[in-house]
C-alpha atoms as a PDB file:
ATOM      1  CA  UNK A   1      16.457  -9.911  11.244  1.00  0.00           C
ATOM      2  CA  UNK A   2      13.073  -9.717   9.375  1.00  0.00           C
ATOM      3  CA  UNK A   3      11.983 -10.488   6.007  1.00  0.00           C
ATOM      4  CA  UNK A   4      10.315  -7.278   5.470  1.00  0.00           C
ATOM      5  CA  UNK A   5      11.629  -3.733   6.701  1.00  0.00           C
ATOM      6  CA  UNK A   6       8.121  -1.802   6.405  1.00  0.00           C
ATOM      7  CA  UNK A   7       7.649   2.414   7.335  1.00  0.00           C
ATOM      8  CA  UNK A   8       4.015   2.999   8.429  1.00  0.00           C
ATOM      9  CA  UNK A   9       1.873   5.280   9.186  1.00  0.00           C
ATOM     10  CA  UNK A  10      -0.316   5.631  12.276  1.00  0.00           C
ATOM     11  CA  UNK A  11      -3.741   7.955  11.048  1.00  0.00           C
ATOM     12  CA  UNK A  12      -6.531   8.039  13.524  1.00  0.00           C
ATOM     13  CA  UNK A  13      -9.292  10.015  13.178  1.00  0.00           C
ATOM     14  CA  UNK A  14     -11.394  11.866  15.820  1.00  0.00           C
ATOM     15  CA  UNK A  15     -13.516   8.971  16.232  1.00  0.00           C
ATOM     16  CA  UNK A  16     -10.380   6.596  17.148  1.00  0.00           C
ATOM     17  CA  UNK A  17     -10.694   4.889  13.653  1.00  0.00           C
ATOM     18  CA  UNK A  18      -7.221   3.973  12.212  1.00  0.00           C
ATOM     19  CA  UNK A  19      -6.821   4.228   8.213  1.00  0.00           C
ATOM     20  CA  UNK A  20      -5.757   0.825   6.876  1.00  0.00           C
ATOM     21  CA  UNK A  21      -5.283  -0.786   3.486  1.00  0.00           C
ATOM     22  CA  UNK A  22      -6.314  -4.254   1.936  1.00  0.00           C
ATOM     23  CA  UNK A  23      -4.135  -5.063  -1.108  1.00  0.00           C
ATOM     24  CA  UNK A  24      -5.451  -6.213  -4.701  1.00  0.00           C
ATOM     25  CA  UNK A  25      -3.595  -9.108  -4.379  1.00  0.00           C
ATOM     26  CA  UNK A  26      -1.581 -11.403  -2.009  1.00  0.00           C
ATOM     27  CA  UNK A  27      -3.576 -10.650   1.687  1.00  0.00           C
ATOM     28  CA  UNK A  28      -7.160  -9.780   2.113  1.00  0.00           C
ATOM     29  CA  UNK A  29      -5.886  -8.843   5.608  1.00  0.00           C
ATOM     30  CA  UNK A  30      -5.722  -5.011   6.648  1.00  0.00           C
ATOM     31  CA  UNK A  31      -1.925  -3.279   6.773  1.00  0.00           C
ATOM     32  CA  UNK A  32      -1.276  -0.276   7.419  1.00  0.00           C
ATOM     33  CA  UNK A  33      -0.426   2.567   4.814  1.00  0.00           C
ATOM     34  CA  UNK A  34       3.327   2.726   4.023  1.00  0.00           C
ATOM     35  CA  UNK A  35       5.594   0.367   2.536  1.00  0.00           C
ATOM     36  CA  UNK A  36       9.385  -0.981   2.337  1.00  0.00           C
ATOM     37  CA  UNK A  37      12.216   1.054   2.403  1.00  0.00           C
ATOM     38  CA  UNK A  38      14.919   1.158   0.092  1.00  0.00           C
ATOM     39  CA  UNK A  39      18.709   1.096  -0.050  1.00  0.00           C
ATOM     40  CA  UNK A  40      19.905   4.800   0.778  1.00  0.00           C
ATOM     41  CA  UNK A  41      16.081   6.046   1.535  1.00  0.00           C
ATOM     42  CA  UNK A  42      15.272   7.674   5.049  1.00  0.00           C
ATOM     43  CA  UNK A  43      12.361   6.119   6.839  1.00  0.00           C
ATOM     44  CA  UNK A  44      10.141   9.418   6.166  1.00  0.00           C
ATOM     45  CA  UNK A  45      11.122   9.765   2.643  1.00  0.00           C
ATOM     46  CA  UNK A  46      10.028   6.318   2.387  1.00  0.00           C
ATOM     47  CA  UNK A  47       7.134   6.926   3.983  1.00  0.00           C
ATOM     48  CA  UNK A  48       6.406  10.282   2.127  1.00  0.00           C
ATOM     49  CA  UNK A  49       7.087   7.806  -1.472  1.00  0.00           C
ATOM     50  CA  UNK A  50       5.260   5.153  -0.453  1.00  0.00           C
ATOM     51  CA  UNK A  51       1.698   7.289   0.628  1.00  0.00           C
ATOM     52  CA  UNK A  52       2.337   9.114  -2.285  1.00  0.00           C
ATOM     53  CA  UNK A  53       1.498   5.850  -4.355  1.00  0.00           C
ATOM     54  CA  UNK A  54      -0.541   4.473  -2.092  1.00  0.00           C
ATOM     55  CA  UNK A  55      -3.009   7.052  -0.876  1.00  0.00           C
ATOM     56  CA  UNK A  56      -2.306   9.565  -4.341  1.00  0.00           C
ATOM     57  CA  UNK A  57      -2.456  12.756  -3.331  1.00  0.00           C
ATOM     58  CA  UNK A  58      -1.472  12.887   0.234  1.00  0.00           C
ATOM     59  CA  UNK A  59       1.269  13.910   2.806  1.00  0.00           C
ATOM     60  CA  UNK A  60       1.560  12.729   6.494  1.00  0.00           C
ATOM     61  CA  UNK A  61       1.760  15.830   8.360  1.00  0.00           C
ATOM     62  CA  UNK A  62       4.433  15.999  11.111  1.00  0.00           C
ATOM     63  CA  UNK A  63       4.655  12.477  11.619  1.00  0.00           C
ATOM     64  CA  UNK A  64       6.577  11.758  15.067  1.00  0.00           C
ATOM     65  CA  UNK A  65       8.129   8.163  16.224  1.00  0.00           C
ATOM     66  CA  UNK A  66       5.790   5.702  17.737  1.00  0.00           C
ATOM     67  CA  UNK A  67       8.026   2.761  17.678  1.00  0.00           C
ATOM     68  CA  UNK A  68       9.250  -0.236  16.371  1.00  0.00           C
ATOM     69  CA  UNK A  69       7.026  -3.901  15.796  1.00  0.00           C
ATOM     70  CA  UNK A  70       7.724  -7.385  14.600  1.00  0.00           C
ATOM     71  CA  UNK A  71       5.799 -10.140  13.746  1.00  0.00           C
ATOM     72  CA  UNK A  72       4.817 -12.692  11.151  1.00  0.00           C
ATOM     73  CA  UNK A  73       4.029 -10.948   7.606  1.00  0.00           C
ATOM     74  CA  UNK A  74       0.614 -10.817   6.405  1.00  0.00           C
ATOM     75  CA  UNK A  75       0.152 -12.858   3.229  1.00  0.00           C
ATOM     76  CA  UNK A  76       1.889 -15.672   4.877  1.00  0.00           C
ATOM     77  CA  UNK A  77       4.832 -17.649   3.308  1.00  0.00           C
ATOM     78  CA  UNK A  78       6.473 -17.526   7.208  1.00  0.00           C
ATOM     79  CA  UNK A  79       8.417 -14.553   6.453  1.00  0.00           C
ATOM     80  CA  UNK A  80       8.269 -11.947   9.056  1.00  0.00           C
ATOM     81  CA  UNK A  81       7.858  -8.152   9.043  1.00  0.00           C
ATOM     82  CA  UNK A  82       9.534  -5.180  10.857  1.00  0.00           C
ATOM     83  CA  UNK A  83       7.593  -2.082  11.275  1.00  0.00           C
ATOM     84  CA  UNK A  84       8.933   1.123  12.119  1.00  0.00           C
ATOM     85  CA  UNK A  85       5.799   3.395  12.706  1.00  0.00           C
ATOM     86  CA  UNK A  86       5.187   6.788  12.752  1.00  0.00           C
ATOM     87  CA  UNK A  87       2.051   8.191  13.488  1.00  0.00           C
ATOM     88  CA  UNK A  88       0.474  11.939  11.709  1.00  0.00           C
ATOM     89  CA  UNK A  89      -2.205  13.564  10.299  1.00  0.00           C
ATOM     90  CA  UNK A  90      -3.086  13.465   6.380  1.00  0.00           C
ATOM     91  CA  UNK A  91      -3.210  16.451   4.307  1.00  0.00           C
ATOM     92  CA  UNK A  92      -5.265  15.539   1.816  1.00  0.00           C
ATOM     93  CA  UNK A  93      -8.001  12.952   0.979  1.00  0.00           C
ATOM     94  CA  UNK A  94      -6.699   9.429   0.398  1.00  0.00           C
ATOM     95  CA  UNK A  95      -7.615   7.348  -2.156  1.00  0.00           C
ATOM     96  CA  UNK A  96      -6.870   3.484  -2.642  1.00  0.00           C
ATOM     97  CA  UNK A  97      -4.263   3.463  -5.778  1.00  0.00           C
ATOM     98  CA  UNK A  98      -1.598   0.990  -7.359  1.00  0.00           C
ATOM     99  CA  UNK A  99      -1.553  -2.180  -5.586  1.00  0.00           C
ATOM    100  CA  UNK A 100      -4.277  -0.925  -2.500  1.00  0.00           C
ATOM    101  CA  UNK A 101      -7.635  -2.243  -3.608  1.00  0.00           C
ATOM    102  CA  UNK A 102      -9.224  -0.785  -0.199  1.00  0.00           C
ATOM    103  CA  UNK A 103      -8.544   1.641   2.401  1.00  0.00           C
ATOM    104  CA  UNK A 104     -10.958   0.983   5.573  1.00  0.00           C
ATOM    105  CA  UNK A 105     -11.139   3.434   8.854  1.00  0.00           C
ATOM    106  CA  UNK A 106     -10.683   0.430  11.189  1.00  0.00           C
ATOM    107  CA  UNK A 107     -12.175   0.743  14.884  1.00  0.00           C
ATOM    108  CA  UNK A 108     -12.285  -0.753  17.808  1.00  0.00           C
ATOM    109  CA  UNK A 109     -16.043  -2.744  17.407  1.00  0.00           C
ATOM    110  CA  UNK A 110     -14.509  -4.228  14.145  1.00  0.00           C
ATOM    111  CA  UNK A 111     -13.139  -8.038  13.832  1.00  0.00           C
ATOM    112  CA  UNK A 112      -9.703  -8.031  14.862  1.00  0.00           C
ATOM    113  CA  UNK A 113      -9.538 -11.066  12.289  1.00  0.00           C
ATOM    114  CA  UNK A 114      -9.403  -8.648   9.998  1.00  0.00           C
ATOM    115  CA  UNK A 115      -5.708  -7.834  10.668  1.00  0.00           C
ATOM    116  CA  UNK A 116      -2.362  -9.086   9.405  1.00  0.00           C
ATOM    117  CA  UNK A 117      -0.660 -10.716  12.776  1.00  0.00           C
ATOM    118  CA  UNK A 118       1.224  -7.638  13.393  1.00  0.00           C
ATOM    119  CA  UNK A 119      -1.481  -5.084  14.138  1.00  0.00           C
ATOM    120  CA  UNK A 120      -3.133  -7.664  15.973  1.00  0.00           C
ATOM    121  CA  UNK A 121      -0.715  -9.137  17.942  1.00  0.00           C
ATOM    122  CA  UNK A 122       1.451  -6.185  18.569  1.00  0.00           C
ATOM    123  CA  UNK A 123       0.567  -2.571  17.307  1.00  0.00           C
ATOM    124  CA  UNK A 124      -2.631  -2.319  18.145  1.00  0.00           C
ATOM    125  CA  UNK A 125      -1.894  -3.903  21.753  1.00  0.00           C
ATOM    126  CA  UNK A 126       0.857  -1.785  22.643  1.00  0.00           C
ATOM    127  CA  UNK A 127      -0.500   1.624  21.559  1.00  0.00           C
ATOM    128  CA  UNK A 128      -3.913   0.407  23.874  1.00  0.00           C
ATOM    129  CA  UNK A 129      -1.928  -0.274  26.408  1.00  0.00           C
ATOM    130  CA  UNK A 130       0.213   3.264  26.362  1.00  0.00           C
ATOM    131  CA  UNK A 131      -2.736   5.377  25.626  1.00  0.00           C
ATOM    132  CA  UNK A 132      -2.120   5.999  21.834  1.00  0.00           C
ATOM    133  CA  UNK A 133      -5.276   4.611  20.847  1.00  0.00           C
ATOM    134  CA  UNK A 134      -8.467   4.977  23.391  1.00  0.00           C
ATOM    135  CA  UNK A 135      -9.481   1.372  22.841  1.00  0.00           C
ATOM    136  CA  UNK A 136     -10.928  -0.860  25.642  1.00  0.00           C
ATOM    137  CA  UNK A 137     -13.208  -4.199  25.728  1.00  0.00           C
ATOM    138  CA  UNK A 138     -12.526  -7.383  23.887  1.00  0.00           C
ATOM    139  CA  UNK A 139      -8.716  -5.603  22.673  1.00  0.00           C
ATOM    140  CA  UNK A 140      -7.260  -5.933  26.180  1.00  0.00           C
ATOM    141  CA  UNK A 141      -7.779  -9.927  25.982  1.00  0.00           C
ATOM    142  CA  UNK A 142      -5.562  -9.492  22.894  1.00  0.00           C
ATOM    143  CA  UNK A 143      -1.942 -11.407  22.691  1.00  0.00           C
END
């Protein structure tokens, strides 16, 4: 069982850039937008609380399944992280708050060093690899 039970959210934009967030503090490495759930919360009213304070004023707009990731936590420590992710449009325009210092439209040309280990080693490769995200090049060399 992981460390960390995480909902997320999948936004990409017509230009195949995915919204991500760097933290103030603890990882300078990009996450995606969402956070942990709680005892008794569903995984979208997690999601809807967490992009609330997050992303301010914003809702994820008929966000549908993608799947389910884990991996080694960002920020280190050797914890590990399980993502359920859901992917959806924003209404609304995000805006880093609370503990995001940063929200980046990440794309394909950009470092993949950038990432915490999960999008790296598994999101990002697995929603390549079923079409989710039109990515090609130096990604399909990925883990």
């Amino acid at each position: 069982m992981a460390d960390i039970h995480k909902i997320g959210l999948l936004t990409v934009r017509g230009d195949g850039r995915v919204l991500l967030c760097r933290k103030k503090s603890t990882t300078s490495l990009l996450i995606l937008p969402g956070g942990k759930l709680e005892a008794g919360e569903t995984a979208l009213d997690c999601l809807r609380r967490e992009l609330r304070e997050e992303l301010g004023e914003v809702e994820a707009r008929e966000p549908q399944y993608v799947g389910a990731y884990t991996d080694v936590a960002a920020g280190g420590g050797g914890r590990t992280v399980h993502i359920d992710l859901y992917r959806g449009t924003l209404a609304g325009e995000p805006v880093a708050s609370a503990e995001i210092g940063e929200l980046v439209w990440f794309g394909e040309k950009d470092d993949p060093a950038q990432l915490a280990p999960s999008l790296r080693n598994r999101v990002f490769p697995d929603l390549i690899a079923r079409g989710i995200l039109a990515w090609k090049g130096r990604w399909s060399a990925l883990p």
